[in-house]
C-alpha atoms as a PDB file:
ATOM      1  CA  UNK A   1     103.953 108.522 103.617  1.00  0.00           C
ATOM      2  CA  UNK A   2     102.396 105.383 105.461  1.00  0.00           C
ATOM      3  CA  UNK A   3     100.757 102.466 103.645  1.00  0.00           C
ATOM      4  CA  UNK A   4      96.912 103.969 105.200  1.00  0.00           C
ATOM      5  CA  UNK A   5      96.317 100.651 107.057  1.00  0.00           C
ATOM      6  CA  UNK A   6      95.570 102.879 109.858  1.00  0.00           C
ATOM      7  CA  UNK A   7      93.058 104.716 108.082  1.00  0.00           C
ATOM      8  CA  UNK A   8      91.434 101.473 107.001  1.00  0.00           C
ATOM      9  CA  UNK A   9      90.601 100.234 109.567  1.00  0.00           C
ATOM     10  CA  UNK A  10      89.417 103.216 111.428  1.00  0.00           C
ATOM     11  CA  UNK A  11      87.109 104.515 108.678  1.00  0.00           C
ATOM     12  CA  UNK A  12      85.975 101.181 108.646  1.00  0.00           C
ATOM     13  CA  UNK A  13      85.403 101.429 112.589  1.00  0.00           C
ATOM     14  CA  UNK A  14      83.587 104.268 112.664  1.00  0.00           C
ATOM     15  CA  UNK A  15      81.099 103.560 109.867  1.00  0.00           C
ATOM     16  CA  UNK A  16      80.529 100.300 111.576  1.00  0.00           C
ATOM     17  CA  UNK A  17      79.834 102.568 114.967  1.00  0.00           C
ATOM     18  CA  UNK A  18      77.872 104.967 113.693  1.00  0.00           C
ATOM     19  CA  UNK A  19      75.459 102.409 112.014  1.00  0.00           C
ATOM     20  CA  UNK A  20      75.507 100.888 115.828  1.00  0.00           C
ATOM     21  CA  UNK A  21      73.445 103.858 116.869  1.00  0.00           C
ATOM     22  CA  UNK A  22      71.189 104.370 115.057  1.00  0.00           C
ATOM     23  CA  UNK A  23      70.275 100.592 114.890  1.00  0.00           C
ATOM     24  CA  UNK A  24      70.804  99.693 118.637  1.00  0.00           C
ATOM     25  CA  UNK A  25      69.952 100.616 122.032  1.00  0.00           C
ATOM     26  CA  UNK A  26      73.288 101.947 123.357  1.00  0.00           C
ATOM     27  CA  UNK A  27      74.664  99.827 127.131  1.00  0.00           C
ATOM     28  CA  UNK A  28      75.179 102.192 129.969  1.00  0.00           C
ATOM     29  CA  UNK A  29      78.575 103.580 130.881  1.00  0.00           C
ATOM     30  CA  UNK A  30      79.544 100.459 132.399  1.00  0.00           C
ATOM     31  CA  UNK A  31      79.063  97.888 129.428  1.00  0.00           C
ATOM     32  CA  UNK A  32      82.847  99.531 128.248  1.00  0.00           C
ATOM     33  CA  UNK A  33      83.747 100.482 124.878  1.00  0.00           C
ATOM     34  CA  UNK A  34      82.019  99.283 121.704  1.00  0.00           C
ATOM     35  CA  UNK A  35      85.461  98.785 120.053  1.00  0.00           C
ATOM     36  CA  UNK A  36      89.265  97.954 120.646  1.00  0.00           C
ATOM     37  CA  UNK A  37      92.292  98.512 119.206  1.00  0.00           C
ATOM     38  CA  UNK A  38      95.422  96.037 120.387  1.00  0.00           C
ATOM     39  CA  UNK A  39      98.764  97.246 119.020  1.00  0.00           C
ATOM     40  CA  UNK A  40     102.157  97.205 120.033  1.00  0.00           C
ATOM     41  CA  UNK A  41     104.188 100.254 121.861  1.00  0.00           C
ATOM     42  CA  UNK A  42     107.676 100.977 122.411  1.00  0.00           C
ATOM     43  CA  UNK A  43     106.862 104.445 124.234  1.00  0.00           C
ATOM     44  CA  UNK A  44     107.531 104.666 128.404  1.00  0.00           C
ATOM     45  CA  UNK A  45     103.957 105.060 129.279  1.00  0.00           C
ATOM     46  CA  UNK A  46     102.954 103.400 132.538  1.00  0.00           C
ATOM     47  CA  UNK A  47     101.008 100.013 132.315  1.00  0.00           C
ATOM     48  CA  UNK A  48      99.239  97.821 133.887  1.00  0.00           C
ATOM     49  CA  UNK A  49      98.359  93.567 133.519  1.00  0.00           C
ATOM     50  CA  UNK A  50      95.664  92.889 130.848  1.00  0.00           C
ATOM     51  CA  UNK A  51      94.166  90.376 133.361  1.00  0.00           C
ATOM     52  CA  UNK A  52      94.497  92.514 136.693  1.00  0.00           C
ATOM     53  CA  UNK A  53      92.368  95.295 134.797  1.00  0.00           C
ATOM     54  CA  UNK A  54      89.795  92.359 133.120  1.00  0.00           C
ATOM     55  CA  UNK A  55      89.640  90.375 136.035  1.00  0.00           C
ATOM     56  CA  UNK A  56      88.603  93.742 138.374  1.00  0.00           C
ATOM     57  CA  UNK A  57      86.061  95.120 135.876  1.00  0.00           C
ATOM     58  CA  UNK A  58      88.303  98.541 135.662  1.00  0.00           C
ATOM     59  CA  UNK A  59      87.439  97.348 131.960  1.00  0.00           C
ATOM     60  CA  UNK A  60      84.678  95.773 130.679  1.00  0.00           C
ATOM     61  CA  UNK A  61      83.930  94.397 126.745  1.00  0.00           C
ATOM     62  CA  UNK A  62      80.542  93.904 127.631  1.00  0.00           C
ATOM     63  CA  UNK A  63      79.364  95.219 124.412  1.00  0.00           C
ATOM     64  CA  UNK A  64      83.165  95.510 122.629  1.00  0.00           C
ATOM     65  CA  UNK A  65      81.990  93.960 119.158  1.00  0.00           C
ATOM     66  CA  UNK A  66      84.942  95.183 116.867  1.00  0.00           C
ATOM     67  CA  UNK A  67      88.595  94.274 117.374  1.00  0.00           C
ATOM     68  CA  UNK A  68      91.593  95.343 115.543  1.00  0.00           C
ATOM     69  CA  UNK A  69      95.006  93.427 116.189  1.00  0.00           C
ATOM     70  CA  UNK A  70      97.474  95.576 114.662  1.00  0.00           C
ATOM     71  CA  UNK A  71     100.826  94.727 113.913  1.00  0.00           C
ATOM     72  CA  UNK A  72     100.024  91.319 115.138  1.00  0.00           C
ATOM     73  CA  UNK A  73     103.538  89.266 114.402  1.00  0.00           C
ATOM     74  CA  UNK A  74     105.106  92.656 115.904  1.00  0.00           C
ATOM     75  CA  UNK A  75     102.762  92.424 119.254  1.00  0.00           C
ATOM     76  CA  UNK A  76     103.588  88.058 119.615  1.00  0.00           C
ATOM     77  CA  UNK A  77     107.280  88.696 118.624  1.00  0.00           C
ATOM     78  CA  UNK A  78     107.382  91.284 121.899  1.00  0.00           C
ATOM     79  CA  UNK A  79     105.363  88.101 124.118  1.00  0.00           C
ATOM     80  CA  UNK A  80     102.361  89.764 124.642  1.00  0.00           C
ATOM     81  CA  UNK A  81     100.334  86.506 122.620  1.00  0.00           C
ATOM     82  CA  UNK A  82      98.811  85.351 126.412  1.00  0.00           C
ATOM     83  CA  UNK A  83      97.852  89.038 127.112  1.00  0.00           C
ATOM     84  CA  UNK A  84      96.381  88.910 123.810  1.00  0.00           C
ATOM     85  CA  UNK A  85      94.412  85.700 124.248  1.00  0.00           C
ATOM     86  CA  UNK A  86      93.359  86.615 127.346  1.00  0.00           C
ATOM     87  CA  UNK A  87      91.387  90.181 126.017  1.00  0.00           C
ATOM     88  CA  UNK A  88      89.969  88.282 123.255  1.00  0.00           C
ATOM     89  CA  UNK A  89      88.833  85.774 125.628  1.00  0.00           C
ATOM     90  CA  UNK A  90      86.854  88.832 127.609  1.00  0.00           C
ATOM     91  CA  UNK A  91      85.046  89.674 124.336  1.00  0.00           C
ATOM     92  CA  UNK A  92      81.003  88.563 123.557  1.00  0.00           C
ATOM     93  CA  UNK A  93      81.183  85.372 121.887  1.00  0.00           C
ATOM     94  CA  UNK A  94      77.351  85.448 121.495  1.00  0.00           C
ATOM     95  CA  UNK A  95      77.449  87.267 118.126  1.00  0.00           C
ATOM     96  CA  UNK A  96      80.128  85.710 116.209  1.00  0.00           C
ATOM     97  CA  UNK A  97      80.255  85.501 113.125  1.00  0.00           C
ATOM     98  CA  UNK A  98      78.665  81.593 111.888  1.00  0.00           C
ATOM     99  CA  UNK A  99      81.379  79.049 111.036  1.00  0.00           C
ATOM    100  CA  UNK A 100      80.324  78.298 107.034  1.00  0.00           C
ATOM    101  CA  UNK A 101      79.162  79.504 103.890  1.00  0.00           C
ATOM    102  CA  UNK A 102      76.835  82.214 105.631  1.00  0.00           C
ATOM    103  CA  UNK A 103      80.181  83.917 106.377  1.00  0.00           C
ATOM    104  CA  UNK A 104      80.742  85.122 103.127  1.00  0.00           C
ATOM    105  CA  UNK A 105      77.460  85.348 101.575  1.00  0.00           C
ATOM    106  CA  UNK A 106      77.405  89.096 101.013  1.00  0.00           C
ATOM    107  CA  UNK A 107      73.524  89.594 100.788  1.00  0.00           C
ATOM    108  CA  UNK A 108      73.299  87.655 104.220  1.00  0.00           C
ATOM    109  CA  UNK A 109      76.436  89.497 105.479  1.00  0.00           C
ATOM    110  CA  UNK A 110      74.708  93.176 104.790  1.00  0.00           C
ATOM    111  CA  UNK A 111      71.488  91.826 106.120  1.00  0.00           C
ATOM    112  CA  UNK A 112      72.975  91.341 109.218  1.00  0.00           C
ATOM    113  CA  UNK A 113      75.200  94.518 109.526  1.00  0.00           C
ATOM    114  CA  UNK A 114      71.758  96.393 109.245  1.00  0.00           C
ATOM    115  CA  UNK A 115      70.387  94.521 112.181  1.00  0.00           C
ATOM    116  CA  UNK A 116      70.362  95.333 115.458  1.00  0.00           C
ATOM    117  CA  UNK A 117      72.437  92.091 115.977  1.00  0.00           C
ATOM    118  CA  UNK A 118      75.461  92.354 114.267  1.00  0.00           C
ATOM    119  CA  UNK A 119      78.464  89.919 114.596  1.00  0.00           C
ATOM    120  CA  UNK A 120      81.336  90.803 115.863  1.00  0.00           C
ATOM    121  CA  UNK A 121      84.454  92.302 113.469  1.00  0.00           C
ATOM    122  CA  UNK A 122      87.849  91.607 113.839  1.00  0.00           C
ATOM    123  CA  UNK A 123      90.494  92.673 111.580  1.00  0.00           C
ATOM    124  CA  UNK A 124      93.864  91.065 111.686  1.00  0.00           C
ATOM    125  CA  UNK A 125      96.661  93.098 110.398  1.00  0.00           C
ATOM    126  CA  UNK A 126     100.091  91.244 110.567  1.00  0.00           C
ATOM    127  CA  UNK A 127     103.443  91.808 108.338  1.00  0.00           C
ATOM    128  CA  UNK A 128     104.416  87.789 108.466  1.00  0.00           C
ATOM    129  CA  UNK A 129     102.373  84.631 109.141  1.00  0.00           C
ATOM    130  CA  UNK A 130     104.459  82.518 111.169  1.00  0.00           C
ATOM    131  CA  UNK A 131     102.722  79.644 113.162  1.00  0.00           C
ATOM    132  CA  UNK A 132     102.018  81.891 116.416  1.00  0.00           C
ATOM    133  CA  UNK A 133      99.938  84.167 114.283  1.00  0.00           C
ATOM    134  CA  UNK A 134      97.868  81.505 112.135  1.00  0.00           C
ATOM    135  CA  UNK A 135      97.092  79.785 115.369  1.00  0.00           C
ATOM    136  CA  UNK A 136      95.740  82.887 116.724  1.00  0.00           C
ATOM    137  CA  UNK A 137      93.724  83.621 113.060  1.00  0.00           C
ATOM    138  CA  UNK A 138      92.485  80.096 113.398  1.00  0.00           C
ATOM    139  CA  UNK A 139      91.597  80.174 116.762  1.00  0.00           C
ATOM    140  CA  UNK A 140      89.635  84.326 117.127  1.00  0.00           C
ATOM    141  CA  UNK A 141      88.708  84.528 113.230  1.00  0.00           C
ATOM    142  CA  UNK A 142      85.751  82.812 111.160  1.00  0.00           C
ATOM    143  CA  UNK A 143      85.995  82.593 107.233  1.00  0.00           C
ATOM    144  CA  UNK A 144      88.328  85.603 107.020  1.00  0.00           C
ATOM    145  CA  UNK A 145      89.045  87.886 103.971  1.00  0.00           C
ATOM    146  CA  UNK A 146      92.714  87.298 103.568  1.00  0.00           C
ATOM    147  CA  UNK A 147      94.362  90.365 101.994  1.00  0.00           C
ATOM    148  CA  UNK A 148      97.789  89.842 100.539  1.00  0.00           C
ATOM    149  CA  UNK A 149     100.521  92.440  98.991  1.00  0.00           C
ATOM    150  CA  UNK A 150     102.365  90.587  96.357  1.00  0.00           C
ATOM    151  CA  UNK A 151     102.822  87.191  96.076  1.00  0.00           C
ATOM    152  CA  UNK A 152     102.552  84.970  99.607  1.00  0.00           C
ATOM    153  CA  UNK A 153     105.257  82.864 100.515  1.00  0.00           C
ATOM    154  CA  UNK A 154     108.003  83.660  97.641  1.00  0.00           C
ATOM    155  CA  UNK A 155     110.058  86.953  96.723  1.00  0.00           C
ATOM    156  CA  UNK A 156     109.886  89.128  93.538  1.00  0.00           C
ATOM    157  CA  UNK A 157     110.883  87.208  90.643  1.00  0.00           C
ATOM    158  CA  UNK A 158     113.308  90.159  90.264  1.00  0.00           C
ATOM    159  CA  UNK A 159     114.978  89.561  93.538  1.00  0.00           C
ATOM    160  CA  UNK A 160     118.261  87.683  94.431  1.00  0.00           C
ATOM    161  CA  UNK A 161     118.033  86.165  97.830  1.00  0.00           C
ATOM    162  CA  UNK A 162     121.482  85.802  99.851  1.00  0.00           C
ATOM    163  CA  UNK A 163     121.200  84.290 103.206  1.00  0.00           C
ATOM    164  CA  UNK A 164     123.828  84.703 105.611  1.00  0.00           C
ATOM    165  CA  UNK A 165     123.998  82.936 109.156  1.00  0.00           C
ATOM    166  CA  UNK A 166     125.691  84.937 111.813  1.00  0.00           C
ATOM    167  CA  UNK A 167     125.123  85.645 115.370  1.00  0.00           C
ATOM    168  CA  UNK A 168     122.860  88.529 116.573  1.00  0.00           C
ATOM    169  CA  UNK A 169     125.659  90.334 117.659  1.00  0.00           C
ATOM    170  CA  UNK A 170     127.789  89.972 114.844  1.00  0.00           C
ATOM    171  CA  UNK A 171     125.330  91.400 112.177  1.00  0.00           C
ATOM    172  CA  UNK A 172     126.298  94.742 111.771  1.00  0.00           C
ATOM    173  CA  UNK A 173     130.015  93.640 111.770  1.00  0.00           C
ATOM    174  CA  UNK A 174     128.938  91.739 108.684  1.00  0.00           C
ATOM    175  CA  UNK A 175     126.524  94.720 107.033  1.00  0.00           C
ATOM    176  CA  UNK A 176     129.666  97.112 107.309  1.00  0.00           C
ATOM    177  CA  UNK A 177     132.078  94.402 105.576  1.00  0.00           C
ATOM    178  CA  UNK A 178     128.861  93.703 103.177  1.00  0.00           C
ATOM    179  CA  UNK A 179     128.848  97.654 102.113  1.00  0.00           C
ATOM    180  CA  UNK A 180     132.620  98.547 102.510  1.00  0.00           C
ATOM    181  CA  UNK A 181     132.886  95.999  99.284  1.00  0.00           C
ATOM    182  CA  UNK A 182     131.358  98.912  96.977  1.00  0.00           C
ATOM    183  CA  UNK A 183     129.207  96.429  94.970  1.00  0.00           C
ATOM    184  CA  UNK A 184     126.074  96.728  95.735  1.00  0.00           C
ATOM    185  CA  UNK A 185     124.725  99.914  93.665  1.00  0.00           C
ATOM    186  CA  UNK A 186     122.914 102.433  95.706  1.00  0.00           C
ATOM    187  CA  UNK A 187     120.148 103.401  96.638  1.00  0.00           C
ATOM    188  CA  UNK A 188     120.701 100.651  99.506  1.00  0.00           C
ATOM    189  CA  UNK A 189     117.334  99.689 101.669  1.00  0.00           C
ATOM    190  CA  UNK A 190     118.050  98.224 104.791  1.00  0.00           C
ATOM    191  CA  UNK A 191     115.310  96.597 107.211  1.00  0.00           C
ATOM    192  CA  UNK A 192     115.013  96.310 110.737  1.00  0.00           C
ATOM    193  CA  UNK A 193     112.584  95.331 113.688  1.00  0.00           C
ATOM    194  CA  UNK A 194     112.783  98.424 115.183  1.00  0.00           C
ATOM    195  CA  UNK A 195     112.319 102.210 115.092  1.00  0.00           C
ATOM    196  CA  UNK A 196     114.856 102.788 117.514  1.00  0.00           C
ATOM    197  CA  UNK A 197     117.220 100.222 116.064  1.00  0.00           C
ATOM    198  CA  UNK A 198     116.737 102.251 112.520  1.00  0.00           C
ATOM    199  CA  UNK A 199     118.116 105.401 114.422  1.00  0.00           C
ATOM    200  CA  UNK A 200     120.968 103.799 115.753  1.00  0.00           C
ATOM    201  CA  UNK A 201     122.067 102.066 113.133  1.00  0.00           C
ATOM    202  CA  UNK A 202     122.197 105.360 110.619  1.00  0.00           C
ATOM    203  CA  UNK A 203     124.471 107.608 112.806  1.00  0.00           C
ATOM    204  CA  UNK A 204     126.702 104.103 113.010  1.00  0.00           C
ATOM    205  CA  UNK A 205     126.407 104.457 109.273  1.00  0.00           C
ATOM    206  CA  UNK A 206     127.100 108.266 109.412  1.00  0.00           C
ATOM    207  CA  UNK A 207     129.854 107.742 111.553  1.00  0.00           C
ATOM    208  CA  UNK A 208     131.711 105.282 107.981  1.00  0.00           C
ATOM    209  CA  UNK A 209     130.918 108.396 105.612  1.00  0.00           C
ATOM    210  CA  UNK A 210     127.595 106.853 104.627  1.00  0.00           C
ATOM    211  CA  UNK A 211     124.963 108.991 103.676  1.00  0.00           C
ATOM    212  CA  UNK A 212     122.067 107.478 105.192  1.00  0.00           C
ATOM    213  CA  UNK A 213     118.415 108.490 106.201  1.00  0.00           C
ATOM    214  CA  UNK A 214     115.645 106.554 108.353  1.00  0.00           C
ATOM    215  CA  UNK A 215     111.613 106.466 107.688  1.00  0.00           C
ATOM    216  CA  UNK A 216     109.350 104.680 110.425  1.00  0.00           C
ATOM    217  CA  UNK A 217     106.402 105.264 112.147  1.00  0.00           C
ATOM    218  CA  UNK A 218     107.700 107.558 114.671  1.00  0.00           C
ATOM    219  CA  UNK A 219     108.873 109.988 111.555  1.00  0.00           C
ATOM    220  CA  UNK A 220     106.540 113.162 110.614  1.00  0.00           C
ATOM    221  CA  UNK A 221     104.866 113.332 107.816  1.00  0.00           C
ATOM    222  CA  UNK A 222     107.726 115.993 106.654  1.00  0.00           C
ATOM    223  CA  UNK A 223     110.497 113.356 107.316  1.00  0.00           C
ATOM    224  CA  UNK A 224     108.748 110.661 105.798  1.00  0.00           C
ATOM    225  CA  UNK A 225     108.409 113.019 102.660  1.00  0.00           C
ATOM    226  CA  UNK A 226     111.734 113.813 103.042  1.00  0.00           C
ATOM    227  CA  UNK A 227     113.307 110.136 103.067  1.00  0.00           C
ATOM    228  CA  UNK A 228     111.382 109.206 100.453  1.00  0.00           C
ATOM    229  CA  UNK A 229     112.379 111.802  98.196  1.00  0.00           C
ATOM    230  CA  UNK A 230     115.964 111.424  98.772  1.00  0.00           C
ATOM    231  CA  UNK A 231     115.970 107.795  98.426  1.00  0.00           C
ATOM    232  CA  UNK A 232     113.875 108.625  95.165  1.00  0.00           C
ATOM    233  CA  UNK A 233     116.163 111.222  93.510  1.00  0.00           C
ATOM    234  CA  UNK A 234     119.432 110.924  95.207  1.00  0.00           C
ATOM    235  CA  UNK A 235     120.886 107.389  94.178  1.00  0.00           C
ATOM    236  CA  UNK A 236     123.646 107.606  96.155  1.00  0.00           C
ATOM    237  CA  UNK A 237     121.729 107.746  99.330  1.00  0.00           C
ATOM    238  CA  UNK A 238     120.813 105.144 101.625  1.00  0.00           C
ATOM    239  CA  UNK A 239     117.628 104.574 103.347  1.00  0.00           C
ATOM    240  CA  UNK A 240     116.855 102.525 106.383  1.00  0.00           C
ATOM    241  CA  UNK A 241     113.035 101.632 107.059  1.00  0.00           C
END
């Protein structure tokens, strides 16, 4: 079961498009898309340079007036930030939204989204906040709505933090010895920065008599149901997201 970010933001989308017709004159086929989604990809599809296709007009944001950057930290942590940069950089700057307290006055702000000149909308969507990605909030978004999950900046009071500083290829050396010790209770969650890396990592699990099950975004809905259930009502399981 997913967190519905992805149904956020494209309910959100579409009411904002459908309000665009009936309010605007629509471009011709050649003004491009009136919104874009950026998010990162691990699948073998075939692709081409963000500037190659920008710079030859295959695609053009003419009239491209909402954004989303998903998985933001994910999409800089894989170095596409300049390919990034460089799309926003194509976008209308015409209509953006103003740079003070107009920005959040809602009256104002509903005013506008009724007009036939709207600003433009981008929605940021990012798991950490390291300096790439508040450089790039600073730089593409004005007065933002900041939406947090839990506290910012500090763990769950509940929640022991061990730190251990090892090499990147000695770390699952280290999680074996870690879980071979028998005292950490299970359930056991273990994170990592990767679907496939999840995958791999469980039959290496399997392998040690571990009983151990994965949920990501390349899961079904079934498996997702699945792990969570087992990690739920099996305690002896262990779960890797």
């Amino acid at each position: 079961m997913g967190s519905g970010k992805t149904a956020e933001f494209l309910i959100s989308l579409l009411v904002w498009i459908q309000s665009l017709h009936k309010n605007v004159r629509l471009g011709d086929d050649d003004s491009g898309p009136y919104a874009i989604i950026l998010a990162p990809t691990h699948c073998g599809c075939h692709s081409w340079s963000s500037d190659d296709v920008l710079e030859n007009r295959y695609l053009v944001l003419s009239q491209c007036m909402y954004i989303v950057l998903d998985e933001a930290d994910l999409m800089i942590d894989m170095g596409f930030e300049p390919d990034v940069q460089k799309i926003l950089e194509h976008m209308p700057v015409t209509n953006q939204k103003p740079d003070n307290d107009d920005a959040e006055d809602e009256q104002k702000l509903m005013a506008n989204f009724n007009s036939k000149n709207k600003f433009r909308q981008t929605v940021m969507f990012t798991a950490t906040m390291p300096s790439a990605e508040e450089r790039l909030a600073r730089t593409y978004l004005r007065h933002p709505a900041v939406v947090y999950i839990s506290s910012a900046g500090k763990p769950v009071e509940r929640t022991e933090q061990i730190v251990y500083m090892v090499e990147e290829n000695a770390k699952r050396n280290k999680l074996m010895k870690i879980l071979r010790r028998g005292k950490l209770e299970p359930p056991i969650i273990i994170f990592v920065n990767q679907k496939q890396g999840a995958d791999v990592l469980a039959k290496r699990l399997e392998k040690f008599w571990f009983n151990a099950c994965t949920l990501h975004g390349g899961k079904g809905q079934e498996q997702r149901e699945f792990a969570l259930s087992n990690l739920k009502y099996n305690p002896q399981s262990g779960c890797r997201f």
